[in-house]
PDB file of N, CA and C in Angstrom:
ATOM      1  N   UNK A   1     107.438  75.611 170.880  1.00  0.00           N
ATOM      2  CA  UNK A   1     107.753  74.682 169.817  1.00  0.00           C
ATOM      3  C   UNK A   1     106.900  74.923 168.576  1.00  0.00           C
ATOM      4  N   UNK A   2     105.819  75.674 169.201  1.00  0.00           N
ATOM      5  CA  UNK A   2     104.771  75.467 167.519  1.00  0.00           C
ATOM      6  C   UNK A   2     104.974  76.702 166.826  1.00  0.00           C
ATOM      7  N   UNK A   3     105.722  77.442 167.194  1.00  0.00           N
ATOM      8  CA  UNK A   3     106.513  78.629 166.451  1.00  0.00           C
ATOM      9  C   UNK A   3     107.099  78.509 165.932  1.00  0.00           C
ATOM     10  N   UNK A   4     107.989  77.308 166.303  1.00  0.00           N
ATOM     11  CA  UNK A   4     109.238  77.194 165.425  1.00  0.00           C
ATOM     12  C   UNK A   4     108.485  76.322 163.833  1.00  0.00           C
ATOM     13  N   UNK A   5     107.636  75.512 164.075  1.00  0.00           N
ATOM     14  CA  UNK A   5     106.934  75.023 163.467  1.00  0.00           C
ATOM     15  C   UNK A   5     106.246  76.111 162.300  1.00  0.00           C
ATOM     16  N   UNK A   6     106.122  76.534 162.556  1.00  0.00           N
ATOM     17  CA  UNK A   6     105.089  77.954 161.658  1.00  0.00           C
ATOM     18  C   UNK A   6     106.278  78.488 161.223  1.00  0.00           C
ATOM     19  N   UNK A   7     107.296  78.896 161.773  1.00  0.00           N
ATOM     20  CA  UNK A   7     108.296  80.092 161.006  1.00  0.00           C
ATOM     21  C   UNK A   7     109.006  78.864 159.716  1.00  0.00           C
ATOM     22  N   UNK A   8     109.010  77.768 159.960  1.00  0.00           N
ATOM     23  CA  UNK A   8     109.680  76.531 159.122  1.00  0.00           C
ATOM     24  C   UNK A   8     108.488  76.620 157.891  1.00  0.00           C
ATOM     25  N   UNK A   9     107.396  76.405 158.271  1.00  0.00           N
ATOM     26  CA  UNK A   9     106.605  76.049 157.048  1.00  0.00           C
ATOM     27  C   UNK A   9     106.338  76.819 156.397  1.00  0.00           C
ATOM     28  N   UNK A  10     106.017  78.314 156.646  1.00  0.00           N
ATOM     29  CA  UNK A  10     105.759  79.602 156.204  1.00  0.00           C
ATOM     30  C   UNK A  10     107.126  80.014 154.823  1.00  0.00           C
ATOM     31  N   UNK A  11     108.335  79.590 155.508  1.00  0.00           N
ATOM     32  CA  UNK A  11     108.949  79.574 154.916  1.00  0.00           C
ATOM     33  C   UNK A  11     109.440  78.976 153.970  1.00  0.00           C
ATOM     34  N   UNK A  12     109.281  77.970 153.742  1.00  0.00           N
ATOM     35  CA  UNK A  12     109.479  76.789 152.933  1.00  0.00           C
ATOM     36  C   UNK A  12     108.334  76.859 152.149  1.00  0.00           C
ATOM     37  N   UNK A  13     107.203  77.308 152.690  1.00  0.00           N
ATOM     38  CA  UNK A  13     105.654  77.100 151.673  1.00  0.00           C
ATOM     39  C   UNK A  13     106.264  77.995 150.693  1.00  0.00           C
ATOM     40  N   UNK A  14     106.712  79.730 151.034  1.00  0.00           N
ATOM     41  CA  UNK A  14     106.928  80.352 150.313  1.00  0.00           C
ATOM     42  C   UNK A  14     108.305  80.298 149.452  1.00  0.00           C
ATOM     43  N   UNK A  15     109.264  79.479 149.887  1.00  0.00           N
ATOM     44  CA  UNK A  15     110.371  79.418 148.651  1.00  0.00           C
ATOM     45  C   UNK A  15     109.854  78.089 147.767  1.00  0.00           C
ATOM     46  N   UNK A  16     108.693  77.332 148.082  1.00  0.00           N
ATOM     47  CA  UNK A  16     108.379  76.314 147.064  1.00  0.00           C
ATOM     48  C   UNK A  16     107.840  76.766 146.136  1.00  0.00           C
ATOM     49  N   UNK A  17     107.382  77.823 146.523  1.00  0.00           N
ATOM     50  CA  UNK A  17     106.507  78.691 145.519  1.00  0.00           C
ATOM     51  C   UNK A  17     106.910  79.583 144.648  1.00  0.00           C
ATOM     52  N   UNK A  18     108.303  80.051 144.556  1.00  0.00           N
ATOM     53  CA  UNK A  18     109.765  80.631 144.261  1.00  0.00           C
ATOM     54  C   UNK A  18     108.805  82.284 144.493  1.00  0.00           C
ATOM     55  N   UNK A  19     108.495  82.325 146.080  1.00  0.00           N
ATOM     56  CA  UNK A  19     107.420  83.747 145.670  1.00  0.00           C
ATOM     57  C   UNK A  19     108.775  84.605 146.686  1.00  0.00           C
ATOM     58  N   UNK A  20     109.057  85.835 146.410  1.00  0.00           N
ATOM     59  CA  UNK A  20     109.640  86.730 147.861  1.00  0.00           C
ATOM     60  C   UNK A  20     109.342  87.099 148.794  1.00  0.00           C
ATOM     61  N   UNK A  21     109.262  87.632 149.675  1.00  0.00           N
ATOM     62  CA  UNK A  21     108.837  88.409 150.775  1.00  0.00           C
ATOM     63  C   UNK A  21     108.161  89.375 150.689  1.00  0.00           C
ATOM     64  N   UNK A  22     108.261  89.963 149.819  1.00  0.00           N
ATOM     65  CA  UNK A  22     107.957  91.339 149.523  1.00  0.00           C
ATOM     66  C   UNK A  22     106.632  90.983 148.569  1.00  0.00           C
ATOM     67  N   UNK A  23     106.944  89.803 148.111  1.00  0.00           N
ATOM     68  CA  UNK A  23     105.204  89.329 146.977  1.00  0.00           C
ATOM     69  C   UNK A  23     104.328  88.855 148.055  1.00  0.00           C
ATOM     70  N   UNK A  24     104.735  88.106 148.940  1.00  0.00           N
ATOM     71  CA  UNK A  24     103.939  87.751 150.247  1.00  0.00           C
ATOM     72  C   UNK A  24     103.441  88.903 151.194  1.00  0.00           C
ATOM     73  N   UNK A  25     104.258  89.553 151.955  1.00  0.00           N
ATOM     74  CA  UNK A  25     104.018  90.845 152.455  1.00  0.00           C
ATOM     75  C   UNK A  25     102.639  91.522 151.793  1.00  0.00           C
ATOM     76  N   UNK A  26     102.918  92.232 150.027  1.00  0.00           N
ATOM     77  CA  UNK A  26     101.703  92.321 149.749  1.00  0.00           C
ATOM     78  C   UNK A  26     100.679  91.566 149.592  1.00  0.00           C
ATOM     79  N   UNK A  27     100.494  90.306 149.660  1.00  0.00           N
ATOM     80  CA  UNK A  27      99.431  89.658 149.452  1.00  0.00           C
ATOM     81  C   UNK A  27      98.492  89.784 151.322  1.00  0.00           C
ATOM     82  N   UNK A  28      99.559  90.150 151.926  1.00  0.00           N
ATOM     83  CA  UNK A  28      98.870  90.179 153.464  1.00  0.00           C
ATOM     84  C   UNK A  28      98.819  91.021 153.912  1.00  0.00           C
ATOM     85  N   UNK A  29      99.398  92.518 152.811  1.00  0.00           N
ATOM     86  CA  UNK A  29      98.873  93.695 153.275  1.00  0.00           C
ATOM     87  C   UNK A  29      99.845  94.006 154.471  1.00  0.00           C
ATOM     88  N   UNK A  30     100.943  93.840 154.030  1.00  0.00           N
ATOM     89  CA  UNK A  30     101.878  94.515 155.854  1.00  0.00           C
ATOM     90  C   UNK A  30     103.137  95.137 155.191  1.00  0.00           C
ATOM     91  N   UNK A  31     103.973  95.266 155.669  1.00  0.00           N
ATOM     92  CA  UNK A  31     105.175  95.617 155.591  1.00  0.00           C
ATOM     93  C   UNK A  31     106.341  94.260 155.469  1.00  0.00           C
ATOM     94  N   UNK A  32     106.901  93.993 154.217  1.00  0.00           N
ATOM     95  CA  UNK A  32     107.700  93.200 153.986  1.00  0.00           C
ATOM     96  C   UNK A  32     108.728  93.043 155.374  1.00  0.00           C
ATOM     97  N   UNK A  33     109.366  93.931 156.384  1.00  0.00           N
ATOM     98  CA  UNK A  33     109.835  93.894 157.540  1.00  0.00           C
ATOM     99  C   UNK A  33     108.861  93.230 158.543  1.00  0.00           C
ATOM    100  N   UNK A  34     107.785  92.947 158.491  1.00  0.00           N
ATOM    101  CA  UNK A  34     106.729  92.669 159.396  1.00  0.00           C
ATOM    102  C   UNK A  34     106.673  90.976 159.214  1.00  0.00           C
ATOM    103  N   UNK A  35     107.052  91.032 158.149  1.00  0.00           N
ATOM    104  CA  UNK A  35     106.386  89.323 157.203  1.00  0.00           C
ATOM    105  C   UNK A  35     107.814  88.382 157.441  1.00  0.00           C
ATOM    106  N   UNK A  36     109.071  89.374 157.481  1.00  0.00           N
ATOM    107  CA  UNK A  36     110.149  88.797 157.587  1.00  0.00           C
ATOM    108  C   UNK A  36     110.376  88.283 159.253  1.00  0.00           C
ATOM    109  N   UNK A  37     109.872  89.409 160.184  1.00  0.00           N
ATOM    110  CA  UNK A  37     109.782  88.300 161.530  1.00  0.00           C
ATOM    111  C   UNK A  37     109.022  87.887 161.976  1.00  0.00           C
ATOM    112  N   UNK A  38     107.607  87.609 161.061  1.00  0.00           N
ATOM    113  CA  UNK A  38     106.603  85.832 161.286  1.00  0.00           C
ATOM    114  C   UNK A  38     108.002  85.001 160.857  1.00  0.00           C
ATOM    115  N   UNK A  39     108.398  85.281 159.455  1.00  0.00           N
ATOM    116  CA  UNK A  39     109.420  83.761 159.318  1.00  0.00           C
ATOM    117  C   UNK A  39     110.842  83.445 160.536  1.00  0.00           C
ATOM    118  N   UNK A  40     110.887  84.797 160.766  1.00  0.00           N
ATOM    119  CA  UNK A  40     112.002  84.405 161.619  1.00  0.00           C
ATOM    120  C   UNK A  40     111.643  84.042 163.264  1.00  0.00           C
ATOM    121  N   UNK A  41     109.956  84.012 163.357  1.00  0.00           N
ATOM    122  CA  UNK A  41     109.218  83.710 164.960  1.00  0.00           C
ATOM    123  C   UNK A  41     109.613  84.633 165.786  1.00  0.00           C
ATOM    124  N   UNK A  42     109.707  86.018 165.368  1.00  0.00           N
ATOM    125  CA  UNK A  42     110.206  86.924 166.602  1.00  0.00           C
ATOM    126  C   UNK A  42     108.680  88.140 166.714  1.00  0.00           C
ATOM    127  N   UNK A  43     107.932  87.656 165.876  1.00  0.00           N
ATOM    128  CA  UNK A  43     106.309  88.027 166.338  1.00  0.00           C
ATOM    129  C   UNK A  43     105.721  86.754 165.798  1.00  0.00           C
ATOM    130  N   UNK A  44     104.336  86.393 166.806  1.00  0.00           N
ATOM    131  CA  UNK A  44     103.363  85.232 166.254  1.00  0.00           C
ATOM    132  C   UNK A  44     102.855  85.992 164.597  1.00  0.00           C
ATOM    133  N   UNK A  45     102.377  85.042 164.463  1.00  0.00           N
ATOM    134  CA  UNK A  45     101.308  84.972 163.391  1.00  0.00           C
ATOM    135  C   UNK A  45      99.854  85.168 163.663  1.00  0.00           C
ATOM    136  N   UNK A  46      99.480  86.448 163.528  1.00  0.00           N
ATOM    137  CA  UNK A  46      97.907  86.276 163.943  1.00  0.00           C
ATOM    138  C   UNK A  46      97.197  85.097 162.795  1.00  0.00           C
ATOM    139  N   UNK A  47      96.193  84.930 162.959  1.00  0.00           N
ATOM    140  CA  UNK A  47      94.696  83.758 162.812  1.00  0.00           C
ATOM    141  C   UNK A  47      94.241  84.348 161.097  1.00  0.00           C
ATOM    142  N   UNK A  48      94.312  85.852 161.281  1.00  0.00           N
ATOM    143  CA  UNK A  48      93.907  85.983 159.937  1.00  0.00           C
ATOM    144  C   UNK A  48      95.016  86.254 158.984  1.00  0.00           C
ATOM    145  N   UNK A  49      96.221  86.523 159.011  1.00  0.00           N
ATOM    146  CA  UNK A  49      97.235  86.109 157.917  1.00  0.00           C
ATOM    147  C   UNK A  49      97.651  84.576 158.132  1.00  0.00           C
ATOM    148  N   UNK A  50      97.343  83.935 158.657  1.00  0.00           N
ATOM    149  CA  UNK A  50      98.032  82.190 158.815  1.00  0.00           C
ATOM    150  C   UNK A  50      96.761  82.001 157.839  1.00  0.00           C
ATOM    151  N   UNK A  51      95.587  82.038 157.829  1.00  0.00           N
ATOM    152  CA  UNK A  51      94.567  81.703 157.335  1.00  0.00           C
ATOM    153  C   UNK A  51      94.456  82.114 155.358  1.00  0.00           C
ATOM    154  N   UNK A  52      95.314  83.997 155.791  1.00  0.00           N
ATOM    155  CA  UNK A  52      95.220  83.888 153.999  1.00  0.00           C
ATOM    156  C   UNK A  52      96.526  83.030 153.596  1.00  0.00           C
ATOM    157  N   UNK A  53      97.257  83.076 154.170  1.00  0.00           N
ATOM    158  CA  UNK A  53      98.598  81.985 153.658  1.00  0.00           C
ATOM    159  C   UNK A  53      98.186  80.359 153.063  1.00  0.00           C
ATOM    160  N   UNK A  54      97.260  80.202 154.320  1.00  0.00           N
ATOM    161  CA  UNK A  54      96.632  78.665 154.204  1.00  0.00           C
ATOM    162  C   UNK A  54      95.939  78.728 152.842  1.00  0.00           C
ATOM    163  N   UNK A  55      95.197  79.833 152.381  1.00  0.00           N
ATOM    164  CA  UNK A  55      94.490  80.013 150.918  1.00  0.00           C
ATOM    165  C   UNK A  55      95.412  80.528 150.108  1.00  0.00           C
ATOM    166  N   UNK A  56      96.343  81.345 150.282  1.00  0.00           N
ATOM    167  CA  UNK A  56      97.431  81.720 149.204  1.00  0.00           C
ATOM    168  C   UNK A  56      98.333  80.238 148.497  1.00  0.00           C
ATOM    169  N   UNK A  57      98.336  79.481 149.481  1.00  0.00           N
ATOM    170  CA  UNK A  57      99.656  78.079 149.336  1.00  0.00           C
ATOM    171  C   UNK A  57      98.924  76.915 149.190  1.00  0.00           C
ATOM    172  N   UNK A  58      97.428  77.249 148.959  1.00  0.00           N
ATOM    173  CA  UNK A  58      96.460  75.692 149.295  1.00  0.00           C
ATOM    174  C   UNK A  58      96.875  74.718 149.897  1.00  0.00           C
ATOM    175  N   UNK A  59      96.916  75.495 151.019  1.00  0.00           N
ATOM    176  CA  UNK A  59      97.204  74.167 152.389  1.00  0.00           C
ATOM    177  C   UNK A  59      96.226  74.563 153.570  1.00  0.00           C
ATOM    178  N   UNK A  60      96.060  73.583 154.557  1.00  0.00           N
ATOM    179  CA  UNK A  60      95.362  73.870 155.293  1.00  0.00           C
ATOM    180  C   UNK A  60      95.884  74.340 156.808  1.00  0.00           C
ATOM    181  N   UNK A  61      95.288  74.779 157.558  1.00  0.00           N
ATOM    182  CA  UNK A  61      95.634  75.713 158.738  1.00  0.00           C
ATOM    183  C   UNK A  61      96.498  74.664 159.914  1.00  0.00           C
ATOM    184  N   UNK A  62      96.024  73.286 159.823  1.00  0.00           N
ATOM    185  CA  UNK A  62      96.322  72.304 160.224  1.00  0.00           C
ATOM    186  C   UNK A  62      98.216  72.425 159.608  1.00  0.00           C
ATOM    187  N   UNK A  63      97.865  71.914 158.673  1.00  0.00           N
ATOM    188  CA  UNK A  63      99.490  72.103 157.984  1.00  0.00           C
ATOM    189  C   UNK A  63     100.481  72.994 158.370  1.00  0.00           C
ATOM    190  N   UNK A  64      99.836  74.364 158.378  1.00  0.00           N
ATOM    191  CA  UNK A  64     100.605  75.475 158.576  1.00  0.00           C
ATOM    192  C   UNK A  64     101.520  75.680 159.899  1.00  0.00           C
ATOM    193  N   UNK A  65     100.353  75.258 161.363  1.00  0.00           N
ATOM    194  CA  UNK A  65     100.890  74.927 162.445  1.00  0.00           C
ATOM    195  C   UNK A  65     101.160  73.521 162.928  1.00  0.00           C
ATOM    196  N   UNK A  66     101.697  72.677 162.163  1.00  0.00           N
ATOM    197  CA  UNK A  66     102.195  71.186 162.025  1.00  0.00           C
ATOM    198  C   UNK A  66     101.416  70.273 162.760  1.00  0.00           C
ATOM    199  N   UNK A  67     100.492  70.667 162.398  1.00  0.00           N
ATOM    200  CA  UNK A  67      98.593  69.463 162.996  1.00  0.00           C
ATOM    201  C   UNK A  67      99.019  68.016 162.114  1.00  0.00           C
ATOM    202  N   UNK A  68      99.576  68.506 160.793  1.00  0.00           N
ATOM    203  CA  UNK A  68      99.379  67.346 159.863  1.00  0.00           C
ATOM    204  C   UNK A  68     100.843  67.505 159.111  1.00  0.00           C
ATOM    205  N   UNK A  69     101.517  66.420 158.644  1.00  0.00           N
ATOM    206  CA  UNK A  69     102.543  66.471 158.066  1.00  0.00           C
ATOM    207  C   UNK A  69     101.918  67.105 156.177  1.00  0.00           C
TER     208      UNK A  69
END
């Protein structure tokens, strides 16, 4: 369940932000194909890209994996 949670917010953080995939991808240093299945939950999210996201979107880590609305 807390996957589905993360692939929802990840995603939504980043279209609030009107940013692409491919602007995200580089900001985390991967392969825009890599970044596209964190959003789609078909790989986790390691600790240290959830963490630069949490500083890219100024939200907190709590938020990201739905600790806090």
């Amino acid at each position: 369940m807390w996957s589905n949670v993360i692939k929802l917010r990840i995603r939504d953080l980043r279209e609030d932000h009107d940013l692409t995939q491919q602007t995200v991808a580089e900001v985390l240093m991967c392969d825009q194909s890599l970044y596209s299945k964190y959003e789609r939950g078909e790989r986790p999210l390691p600790l240290d890209l959830a963490i630069k996201l949490a500083d890219l979107y100024n939200v907190s880590l709590d938020y990201i994996v739905g600790r806090e609305q």
